[in-house]
Protein backbone atom coordinates (compact mmCIF):
# COMPACT_ATOMS: atom_id res chain seq x y z
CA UNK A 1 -32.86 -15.07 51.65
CA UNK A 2 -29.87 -13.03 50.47
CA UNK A 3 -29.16 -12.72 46.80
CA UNK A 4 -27.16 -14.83 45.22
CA UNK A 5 -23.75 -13.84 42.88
CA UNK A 6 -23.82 -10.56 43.53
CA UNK A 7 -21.07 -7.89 44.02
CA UNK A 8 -22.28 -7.14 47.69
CA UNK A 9 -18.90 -6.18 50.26
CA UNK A 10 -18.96 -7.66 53.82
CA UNK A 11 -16.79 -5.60 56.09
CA UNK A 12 -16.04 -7.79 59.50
CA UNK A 13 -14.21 -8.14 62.54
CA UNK A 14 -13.78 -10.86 64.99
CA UNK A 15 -12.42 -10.47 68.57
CA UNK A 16 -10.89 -13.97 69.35
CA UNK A 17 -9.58 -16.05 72.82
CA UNK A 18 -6.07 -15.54 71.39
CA UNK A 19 -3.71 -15.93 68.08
CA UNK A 20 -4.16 -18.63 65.57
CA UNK A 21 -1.85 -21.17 66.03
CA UNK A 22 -0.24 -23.23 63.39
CA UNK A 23 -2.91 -25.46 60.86
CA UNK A 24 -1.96 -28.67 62.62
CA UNK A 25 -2.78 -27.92 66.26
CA UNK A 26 -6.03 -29.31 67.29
CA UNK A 27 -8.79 -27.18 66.86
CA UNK A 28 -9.87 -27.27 70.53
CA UNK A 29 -6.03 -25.17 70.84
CA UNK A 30 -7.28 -22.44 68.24
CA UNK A 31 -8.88 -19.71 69.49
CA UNK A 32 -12.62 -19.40 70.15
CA UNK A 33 -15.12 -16.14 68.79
CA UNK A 34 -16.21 -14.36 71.28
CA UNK A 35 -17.29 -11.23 69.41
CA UNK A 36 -18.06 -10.67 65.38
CA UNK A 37 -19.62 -7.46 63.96
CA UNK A 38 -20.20 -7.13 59.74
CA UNK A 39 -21.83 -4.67 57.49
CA UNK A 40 -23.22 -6.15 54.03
CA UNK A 41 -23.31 -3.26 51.75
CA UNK A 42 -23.65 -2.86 47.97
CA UNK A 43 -20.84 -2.52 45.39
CA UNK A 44 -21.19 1.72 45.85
CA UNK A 45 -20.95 1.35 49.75
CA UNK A 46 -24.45 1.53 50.29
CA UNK A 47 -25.60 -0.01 53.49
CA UNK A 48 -27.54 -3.37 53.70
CA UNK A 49 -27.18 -4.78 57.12
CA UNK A 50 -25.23 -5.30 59.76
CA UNK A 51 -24.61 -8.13 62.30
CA UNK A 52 -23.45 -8.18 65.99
CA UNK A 53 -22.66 -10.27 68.43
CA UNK A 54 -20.89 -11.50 71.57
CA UNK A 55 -20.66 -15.16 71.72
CA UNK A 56 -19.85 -17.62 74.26
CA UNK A 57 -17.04 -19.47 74.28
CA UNK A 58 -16.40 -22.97 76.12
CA UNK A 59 -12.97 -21.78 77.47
CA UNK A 60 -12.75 -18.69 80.17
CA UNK A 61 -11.35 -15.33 78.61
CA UNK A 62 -7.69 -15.23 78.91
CA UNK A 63 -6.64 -12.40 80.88
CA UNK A 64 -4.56 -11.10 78.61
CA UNK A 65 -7.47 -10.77 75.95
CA UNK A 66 -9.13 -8.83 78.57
CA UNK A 67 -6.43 -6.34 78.69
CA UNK A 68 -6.17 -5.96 74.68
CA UNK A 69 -10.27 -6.04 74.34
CA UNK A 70 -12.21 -4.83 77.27
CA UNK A 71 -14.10 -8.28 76.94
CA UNK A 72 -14.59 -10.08 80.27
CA UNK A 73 -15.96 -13.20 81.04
CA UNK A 74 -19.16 -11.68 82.63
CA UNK A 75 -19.72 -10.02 79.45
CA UNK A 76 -19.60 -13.21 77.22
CA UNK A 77 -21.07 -15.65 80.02
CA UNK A 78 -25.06 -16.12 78.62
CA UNK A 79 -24.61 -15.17 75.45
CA UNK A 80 -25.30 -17.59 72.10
CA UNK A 81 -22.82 -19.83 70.79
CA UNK A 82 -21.61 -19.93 67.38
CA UNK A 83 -23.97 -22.71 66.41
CA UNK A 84 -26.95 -20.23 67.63
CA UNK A 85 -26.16 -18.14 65.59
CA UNK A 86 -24.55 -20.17 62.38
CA UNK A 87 -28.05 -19.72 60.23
CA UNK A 88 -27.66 -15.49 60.75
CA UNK A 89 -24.05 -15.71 60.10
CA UNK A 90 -24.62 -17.88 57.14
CA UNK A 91 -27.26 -15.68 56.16
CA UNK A 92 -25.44 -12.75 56.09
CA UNK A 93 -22.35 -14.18 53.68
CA UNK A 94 -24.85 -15.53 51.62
CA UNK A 95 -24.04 -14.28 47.86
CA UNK A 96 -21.40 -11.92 48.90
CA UNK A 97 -18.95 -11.35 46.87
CA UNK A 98 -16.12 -9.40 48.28
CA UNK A 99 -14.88 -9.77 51.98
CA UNK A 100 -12.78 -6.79 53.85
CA UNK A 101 -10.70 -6.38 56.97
CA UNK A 102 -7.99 -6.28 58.32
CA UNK A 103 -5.55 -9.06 57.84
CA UNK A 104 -8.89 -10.59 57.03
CA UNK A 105 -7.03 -13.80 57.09
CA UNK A 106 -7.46 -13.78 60.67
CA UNK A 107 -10.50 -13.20 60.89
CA UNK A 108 -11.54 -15.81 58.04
CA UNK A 109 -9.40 -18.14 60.05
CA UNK A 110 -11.75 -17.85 63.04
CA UNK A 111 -14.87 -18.07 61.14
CA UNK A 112 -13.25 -21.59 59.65
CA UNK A 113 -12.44 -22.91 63.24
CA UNK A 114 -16.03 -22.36 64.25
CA UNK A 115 -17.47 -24.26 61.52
CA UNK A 116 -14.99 -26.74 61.91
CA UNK A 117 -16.15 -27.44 65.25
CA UNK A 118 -19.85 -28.24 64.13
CA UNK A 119 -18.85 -29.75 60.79
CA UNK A 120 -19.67 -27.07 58.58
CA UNK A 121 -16.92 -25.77 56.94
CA UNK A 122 -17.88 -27.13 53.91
CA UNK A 123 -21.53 -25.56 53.61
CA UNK A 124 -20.35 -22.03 53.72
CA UNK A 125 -20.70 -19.03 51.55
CA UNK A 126 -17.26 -18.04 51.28
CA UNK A 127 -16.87 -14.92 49.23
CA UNK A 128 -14.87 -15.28 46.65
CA UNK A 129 -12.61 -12.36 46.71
CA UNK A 130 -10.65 -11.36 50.07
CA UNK A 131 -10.22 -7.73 50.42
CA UNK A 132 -7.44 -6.91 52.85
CA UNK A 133 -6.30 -3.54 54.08
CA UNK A 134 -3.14 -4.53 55.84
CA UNK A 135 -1.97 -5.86 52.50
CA UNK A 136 -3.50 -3.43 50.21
CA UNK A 137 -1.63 -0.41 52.75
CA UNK A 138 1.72 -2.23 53.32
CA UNK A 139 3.51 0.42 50.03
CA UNK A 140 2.35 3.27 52.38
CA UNK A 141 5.61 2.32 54.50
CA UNK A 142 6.85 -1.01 53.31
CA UNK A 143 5.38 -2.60 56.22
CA UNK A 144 2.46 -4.13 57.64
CA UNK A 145 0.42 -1.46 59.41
CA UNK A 146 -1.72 -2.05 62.73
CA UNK A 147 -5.32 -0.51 61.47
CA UNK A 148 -4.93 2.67 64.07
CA UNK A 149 -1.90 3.36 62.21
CA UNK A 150 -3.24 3.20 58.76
CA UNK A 151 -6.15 5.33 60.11
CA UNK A 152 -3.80 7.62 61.69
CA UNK A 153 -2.11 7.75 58.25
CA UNK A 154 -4.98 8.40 56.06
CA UNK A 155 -6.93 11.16 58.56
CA UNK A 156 -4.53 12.30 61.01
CA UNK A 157 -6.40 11.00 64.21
CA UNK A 158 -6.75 7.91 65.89
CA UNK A 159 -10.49 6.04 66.89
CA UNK A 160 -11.61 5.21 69.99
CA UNK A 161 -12.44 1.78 71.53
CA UNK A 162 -9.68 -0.34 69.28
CA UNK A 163 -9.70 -3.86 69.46
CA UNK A 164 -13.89 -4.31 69.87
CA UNK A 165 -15.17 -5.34 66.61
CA UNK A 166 -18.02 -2.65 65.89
CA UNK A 167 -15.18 0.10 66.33
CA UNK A 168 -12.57 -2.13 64.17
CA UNK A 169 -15.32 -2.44 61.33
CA UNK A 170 -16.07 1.81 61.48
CA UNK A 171 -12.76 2.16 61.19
CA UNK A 172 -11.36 -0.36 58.54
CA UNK A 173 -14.62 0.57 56.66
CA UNK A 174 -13.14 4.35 56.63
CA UNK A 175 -10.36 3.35 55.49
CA UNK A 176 -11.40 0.96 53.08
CA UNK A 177 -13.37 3.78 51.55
CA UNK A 178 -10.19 6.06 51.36
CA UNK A 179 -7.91 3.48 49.78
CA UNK A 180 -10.57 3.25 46.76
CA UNK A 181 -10.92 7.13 46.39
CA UNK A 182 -6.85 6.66 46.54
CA UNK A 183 -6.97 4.08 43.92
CA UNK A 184 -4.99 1.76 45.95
CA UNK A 185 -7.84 -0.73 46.23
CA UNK A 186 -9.67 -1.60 43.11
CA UNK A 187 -13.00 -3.54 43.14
């Protein structure tokens, strides 16, 4: 079992069946998981462990999802549900501390819709500090950035595969790491 009350960092992304929709739509209407890859490291950006997976959800892939992501419903049909894999997921936030990505609200949103659905929002690990690098970037050009533009704007290149959550994660790590050698995120 993970430590507890520690200063570990979980970097994550979540690909989604769409947009979170306003708090009081029914949470069959909010969007389902259907892909979430995190690292765990240690307060110095040391490595831990990582998760990954694709996840079924009960509603087909919106086309449109398809055309952002890459992800298809044959590449989602036989994998786990959430609920398969709630006590790795758990495990993983267990005793973290801090929480990173981009517009991590998003992607905490998602997380909270799934454990709605099974009626565990309330026996979560939630870290308790929320590390986000569209916020913590938006002085760069009084704006929100879109994460290849804040990598773009930090190295000068974009990275491949955006929009799948093991690329997202490389990349917002990057530039997490960046904006602390820039002194524009503090820990």
């Amino acid at each position: 079992m993970a430590q507890i009350n520690n200063d570990d960092i979980i970097v994550f992304d979540t690909e989604t069946t769409g947009l979170n929709l306003p708090s009081p739509a029914n949470i069959d209407r909010q969007p389902f998981l259907t892909e979430l890859y995190a690292v765990r490291l240690t307060k110095e950006l040391e490595f831990i462990s990582e998760f990954d997976s694709m996840f079924c959800p009960p509603i087909p892939i919106p086309e449109e999802i398809t055309k952002i992501t890459g992800i298809r419903q044959q590449d989602v049909d036989g994998q786990p549900t959430f609920i398969e894999k709630y006590d790795e997921i758990y495990e993983l936030f267990c005793g973290v501390r801090y929480v990173v990505g981009h517009n991590v609200t998003f992607d905490l949103n998602i997380i909270k819709h799934e454990l709605f659905r099974y009626d565990k929002e309330y026996n979560f690990n939630w870290p308790k500090d929320h590390v986000c690098t569209v916020e913590k970037s938006r002085h760069y050009f009084n704006k929100r950035l879109k994460l290849m533009q804040l990598h773009n704007h930090l190295f000068g290149i974009d990275f491949a595969n955006a929009h799948r959550a093991k690329n997202d994660v490389q990349a917002t790590f990057k530039c997490f790491r960046e904006m602390i050698k820039r002194k524009d995120i503090v820990l």
